[in-house]
Structures are given as structure tokens and as C-alpha cells.
N, C-alpha and C. Protein backbone atom coordinates (compact mmCIF):
# COMPACT_ATOMS: atom_id res chain seq x y z
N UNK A 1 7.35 -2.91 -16.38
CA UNK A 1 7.64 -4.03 -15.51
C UNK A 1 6.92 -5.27 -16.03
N UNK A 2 7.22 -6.26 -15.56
CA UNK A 2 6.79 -7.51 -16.14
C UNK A 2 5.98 -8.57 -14.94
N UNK A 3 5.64 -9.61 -15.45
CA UNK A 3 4.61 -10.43 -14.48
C UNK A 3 5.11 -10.62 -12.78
N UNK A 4 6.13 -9.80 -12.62
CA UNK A 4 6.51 -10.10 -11.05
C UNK A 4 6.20 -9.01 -10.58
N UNK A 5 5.34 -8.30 -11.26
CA UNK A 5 4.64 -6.63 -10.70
C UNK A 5 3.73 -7.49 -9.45
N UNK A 6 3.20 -9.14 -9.89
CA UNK A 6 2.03 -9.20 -9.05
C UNK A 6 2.71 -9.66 -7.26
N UNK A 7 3.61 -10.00 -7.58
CA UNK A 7 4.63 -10.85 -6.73
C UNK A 7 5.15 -9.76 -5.69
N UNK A 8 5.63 -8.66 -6.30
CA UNK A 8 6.20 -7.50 -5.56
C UNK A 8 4.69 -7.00 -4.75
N UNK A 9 3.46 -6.83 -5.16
CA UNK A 9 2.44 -6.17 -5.28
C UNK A 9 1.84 -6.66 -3.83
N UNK A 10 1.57 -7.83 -3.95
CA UNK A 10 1.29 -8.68 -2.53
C UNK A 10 2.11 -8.67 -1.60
N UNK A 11 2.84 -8.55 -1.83
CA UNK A 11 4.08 -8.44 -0.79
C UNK A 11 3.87 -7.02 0.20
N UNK A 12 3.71 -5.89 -0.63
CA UNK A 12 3.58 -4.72 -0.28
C UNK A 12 2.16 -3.92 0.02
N UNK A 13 1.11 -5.09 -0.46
CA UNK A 13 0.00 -4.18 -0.55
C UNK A 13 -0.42 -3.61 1.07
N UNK A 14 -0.67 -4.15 1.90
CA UNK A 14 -0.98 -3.73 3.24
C UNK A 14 -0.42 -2.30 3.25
N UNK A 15 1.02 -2.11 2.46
CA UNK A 15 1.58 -1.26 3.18
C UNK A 15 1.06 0.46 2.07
N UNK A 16 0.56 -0.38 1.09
CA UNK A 16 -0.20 0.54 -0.04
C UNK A 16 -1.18 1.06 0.58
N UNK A 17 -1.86 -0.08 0.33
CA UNK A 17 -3.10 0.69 1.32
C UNK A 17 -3.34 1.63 2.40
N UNK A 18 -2.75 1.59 3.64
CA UNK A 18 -2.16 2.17 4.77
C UNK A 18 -2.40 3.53 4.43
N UNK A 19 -0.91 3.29 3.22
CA UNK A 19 0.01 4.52 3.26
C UNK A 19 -1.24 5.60 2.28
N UNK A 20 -2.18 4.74 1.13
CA UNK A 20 -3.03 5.68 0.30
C UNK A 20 -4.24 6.52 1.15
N UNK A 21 -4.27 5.58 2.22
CA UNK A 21 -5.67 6.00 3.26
C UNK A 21 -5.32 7.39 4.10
N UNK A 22 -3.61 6.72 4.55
CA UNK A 22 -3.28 7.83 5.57
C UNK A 22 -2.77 9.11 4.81
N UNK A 23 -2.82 8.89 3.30
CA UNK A 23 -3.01 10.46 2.75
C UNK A 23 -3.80 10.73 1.94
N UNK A 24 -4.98 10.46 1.75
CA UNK A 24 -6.60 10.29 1.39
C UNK A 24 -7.31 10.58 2.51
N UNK A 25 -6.97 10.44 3.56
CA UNK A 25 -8.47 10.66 4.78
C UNK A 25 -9.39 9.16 4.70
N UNK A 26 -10.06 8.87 3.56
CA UNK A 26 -11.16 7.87 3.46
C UNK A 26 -11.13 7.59 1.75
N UNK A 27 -11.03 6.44 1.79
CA UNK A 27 -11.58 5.91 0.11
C UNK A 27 -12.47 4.84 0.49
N UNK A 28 -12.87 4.77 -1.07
CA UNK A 28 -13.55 3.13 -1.38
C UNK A 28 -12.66 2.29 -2.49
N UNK A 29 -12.89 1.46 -2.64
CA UNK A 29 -12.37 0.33 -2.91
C UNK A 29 -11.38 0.69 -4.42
N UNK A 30 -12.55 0.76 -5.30
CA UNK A 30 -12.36 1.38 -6.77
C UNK A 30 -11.31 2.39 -6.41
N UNK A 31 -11.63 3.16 -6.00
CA UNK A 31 -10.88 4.65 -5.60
C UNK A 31 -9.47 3.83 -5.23
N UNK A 32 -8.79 2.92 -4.69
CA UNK A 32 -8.34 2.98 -4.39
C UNK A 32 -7.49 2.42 -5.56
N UNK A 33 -7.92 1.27 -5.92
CA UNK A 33 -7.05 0.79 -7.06
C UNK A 33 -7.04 1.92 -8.08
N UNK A 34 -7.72 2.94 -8.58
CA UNK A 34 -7.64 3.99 -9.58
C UNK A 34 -6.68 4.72 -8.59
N UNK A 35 -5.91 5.02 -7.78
CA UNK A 35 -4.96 6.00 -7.57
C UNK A 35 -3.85 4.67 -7.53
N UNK A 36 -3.72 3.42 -7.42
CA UNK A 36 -2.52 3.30 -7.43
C UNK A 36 -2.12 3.06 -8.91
N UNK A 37 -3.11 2.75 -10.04
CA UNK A 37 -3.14 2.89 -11.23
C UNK A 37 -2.64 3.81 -11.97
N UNK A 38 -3.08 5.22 -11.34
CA UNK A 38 -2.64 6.57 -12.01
C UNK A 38 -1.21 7.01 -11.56
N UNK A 39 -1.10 6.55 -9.96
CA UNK A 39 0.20 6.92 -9.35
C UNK A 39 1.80 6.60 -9.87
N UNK A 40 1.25 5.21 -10.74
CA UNK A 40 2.22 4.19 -11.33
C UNK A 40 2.22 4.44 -13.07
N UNK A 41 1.64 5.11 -13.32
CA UNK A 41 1.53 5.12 -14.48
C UNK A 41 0.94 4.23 -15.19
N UNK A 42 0.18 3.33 -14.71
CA UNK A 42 -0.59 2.18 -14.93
C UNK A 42 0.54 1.15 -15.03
N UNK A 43 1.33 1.25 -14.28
CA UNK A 43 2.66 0.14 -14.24
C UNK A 43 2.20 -0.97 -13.56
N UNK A 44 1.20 -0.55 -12.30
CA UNK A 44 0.75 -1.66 -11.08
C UNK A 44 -0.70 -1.77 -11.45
N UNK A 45 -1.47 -2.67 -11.50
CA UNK A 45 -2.86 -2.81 -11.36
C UNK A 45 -3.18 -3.50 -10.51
N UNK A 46 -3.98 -3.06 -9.52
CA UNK A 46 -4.37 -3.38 -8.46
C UNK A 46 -6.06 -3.96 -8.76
N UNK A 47 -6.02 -5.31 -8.21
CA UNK A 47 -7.63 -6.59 -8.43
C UNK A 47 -8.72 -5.81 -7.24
N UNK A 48 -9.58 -6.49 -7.34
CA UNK A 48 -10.94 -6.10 -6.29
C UNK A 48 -10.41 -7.51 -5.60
N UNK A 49 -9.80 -8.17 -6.49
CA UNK A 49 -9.49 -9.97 -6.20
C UNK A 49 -8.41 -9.88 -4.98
N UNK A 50 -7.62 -9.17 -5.08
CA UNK A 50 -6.40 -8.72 -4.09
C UNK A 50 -7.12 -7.82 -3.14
N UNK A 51 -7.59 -6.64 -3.18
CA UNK A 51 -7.56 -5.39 -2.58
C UNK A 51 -8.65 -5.76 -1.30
N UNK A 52 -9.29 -6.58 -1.89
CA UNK A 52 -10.63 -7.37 -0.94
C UNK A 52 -10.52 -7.55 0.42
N UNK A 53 -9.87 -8.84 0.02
CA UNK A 53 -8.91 -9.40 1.44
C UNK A 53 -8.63 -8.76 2.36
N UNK A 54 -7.23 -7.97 1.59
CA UNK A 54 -6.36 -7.08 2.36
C UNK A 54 -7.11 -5.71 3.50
N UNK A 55 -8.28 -5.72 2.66
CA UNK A 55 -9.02 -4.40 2.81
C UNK A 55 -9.65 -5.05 4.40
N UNK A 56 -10.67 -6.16 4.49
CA UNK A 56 -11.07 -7.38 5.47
C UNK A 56 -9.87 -7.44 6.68
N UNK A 57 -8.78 -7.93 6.29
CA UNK A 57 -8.15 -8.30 7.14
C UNK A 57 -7.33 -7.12 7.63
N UNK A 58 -7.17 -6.08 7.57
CA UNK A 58 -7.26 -4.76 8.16
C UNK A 58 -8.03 -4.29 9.44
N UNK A 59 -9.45 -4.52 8.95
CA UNK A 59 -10.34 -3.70 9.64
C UNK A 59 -10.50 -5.01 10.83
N UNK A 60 -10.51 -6.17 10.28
CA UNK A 60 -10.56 -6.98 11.23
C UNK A 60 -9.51 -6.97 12.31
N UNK A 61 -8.05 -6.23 11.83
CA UNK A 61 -6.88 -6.00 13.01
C UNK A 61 -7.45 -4.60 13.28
N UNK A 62 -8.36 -4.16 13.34
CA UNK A 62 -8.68 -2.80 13.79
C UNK A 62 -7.84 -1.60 13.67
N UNK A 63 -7.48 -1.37 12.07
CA UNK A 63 -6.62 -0.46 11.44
C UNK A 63 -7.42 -0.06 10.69
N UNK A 64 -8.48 -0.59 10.35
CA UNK A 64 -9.42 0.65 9.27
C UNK A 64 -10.88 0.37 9.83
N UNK A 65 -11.71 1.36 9.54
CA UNK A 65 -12.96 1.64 10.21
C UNK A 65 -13.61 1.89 8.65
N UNK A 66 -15.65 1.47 8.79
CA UNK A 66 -15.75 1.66 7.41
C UNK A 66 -16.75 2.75 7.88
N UNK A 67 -17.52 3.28 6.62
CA UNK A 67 -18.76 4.01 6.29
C UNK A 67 -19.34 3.91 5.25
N UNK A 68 -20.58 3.78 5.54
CA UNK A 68 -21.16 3.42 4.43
C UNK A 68 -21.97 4.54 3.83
N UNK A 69 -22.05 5.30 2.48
CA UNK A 69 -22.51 6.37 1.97
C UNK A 69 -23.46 5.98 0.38
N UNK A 70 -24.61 6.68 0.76
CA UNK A 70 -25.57 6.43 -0.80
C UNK A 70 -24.87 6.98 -1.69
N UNK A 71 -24.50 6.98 -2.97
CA UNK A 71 -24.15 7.88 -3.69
C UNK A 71 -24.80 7.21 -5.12
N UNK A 72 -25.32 7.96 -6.00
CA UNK A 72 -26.28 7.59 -7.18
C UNK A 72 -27.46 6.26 -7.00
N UNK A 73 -27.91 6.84 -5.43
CA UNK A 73 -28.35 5.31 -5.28
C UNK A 73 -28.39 3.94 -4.73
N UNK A 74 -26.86 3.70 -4.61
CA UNK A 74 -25.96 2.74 -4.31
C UNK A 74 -25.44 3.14 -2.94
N UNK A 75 -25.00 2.04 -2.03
CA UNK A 75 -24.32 2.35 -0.94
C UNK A 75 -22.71 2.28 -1.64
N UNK A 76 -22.05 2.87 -0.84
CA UNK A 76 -20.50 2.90 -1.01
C UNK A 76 -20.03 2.89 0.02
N UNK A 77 -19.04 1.89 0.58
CA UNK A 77 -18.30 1.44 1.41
C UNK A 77 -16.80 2.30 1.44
N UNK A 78 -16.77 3.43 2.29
CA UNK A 78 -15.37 3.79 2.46
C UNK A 78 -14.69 3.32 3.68
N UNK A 79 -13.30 3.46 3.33
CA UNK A 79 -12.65 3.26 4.21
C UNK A 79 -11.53 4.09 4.90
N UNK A 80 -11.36 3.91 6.15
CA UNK A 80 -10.53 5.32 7.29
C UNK A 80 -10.22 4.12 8.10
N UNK A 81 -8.74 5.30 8.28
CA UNK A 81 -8.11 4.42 9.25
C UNK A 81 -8.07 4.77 10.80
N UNK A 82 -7.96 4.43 11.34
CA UNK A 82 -8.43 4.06 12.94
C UNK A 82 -6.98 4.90 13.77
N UNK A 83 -6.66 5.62 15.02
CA UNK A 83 -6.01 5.86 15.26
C UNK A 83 -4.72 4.86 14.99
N UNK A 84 -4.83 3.84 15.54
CA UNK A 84 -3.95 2.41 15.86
C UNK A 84 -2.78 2.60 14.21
N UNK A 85 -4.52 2.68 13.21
CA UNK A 85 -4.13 2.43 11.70
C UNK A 85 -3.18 3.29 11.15
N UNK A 86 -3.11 4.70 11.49
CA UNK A 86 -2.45 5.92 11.49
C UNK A 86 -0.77 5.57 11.73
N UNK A 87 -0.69 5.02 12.81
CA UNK A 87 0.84 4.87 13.95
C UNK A 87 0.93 3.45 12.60
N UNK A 88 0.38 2.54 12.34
CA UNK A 88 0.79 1.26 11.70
C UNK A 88 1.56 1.76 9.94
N UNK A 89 0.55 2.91 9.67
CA UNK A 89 1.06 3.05 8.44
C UNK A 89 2.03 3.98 8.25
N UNK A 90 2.50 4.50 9.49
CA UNK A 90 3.48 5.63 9.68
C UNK A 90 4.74 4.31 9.38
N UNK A 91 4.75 3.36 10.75
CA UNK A 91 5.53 2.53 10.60
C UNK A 91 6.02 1.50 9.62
N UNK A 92 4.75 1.04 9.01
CA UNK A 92 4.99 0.47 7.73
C UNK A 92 5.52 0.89 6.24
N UNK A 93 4.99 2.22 5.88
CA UNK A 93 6.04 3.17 4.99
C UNK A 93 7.92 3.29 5.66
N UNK A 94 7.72 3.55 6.46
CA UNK A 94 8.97 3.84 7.28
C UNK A 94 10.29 2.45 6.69
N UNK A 95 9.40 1.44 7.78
CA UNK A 95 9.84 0.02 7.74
C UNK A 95 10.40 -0.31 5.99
N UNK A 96 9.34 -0.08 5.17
CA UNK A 96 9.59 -0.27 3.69
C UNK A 96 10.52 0.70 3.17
N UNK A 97 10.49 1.71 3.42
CA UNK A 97 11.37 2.34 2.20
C UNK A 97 12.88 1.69 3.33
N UNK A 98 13.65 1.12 4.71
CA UNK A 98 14.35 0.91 4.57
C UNK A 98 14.92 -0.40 4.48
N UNK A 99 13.59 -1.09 3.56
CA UNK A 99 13.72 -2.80 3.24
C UNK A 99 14.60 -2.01 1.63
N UNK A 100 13.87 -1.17 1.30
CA UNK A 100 14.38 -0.85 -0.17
C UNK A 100 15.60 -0.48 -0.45
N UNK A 101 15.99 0.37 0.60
CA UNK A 101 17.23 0.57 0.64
C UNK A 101 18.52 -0.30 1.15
N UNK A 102 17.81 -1.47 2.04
CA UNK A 102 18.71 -2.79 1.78
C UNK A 102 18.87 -3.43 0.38
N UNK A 103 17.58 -3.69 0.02
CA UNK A 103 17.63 -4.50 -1.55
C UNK A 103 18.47 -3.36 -2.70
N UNK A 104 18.20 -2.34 -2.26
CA UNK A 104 19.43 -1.49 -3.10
C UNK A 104 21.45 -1.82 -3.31
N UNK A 105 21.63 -2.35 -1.70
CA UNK A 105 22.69 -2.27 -1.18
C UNK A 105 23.13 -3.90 -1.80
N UNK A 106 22.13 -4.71 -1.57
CA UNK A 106 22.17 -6.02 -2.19
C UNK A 106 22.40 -6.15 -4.03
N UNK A 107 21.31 -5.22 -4.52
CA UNK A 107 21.50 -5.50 -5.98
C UNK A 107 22.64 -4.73 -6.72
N UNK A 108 23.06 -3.56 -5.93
CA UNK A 108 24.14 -2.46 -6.55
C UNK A 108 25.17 -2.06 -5.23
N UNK A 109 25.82 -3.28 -5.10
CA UNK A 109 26.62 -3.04 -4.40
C UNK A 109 27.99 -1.94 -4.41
N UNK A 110 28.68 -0.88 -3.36
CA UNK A 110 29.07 -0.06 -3.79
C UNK A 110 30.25 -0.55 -4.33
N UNK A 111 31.53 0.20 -4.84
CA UNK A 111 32.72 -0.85 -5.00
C UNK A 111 33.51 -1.11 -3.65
N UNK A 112 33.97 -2.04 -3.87
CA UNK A 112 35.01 -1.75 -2.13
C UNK A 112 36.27 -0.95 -2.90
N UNK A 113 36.52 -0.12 -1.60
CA UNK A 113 37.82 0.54 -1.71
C UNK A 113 38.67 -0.20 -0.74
N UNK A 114 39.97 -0.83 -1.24
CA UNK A 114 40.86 -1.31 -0.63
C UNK A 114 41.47 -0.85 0.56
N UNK A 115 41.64 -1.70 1.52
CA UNK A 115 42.06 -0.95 2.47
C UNK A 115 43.74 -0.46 3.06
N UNK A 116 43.25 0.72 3.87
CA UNK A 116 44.95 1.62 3.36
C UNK A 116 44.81 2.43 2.37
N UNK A 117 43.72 2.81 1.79
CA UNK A 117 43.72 3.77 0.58
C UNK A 117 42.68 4.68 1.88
């Protein structure tokens, strides 16, 4: 894919996130961009510059809850989603795959069959 990976990417990330948490249990940040990295074949790369935000303005709609864990030392900030967050990312996967299947219907339209046939 080409430079409108970032364009598609923002568009959808909320619904990335959501959807990686609500089948992860809990990540951190890194973790998270390394699975959508591997998931894609490194097709999508996901920023700390992007994921930040999105990650903020989540918890601030009270869809993700954090914890904070030592690990080598260091605190690590994971993240879980909140009952609310659960029902949002059910709906938001949902919602998306049938935006996709409009933009399907839009870009590959079927043929028309004439009518009376």
C-alpha cells in the first residue's frame, strides 16, 4: 500500500484499538503498535505520534482503564477496556466491516442485469 495507508489509518484507528484490546485483555502502547505491525504484515505502521492521542482520548470517554506495572524497572502503562469499552468496540468493528462492505459496493459495482431477464 502506499502513503494513504496513513489517511485510511486515522480514520480507523479508534476502531483498531478497541477491537486489539477487546481481544488482548490489556496492552501497552508498544505492544500495541507491534501487533498491528505483525498483523499487517508490516503493511500499517502504527506512531506513538498517533496511538497517543487516540489512546488519551479513549480513557478520557471512559472506554479504557489504565495500570500501571514495574517491569525491568520501569513502570508500564497498560491498557483495558472498561465495560462501556467492551459494548463500543463490539459496535465499532460491527459498524466498520459494514462501512467496508458499502465501499465495496461503491468501488466494484455488480453488473446490472436488465430488467425482464
Amino acid at each position: 500500500m502506499d502513503s494513504t495507508n496513513g489517511e485510511f489509518l486515522r480514520g480507523t484507528l479508534k476502531t483498531i484499538v478497541l477491537r486489539l484490546l477487546a481481544q488482548q485483555g490489556r496492552m501497552y502502547g508498544y505492544e500495541i503498535t507491534q501487533a498491528v505491525e505483525e498483523r499487517t504484515g508490516g503493511e500499517l505502521l502504527l506512531t506513538f505520534g498517533a496511538l497517543y492521542p487516540v489512546l488519551h482520548k479513549l480513557e478520557a470517554d471512559g472506554l479504557l482503564t489504565t495500570e500501571s506495572q514495574e517491569v525491568d524497572g520501569r513502570l508500564r502503562k497498560y491498557y483495558m477496556l472498561t465495560p462501556t469499552g467492551n459494548q463500543v468496540a463490539v459496535r465499532k468493528a460491527d459498524d466498520f466491516e459494514r462501512f467496508v462492505q458499502l465501499i465495496r459496493l461503491l468501488i466494484n459495482p455488480a453488473p446490472s442485469v436488465p430488467l425482464g431477464q
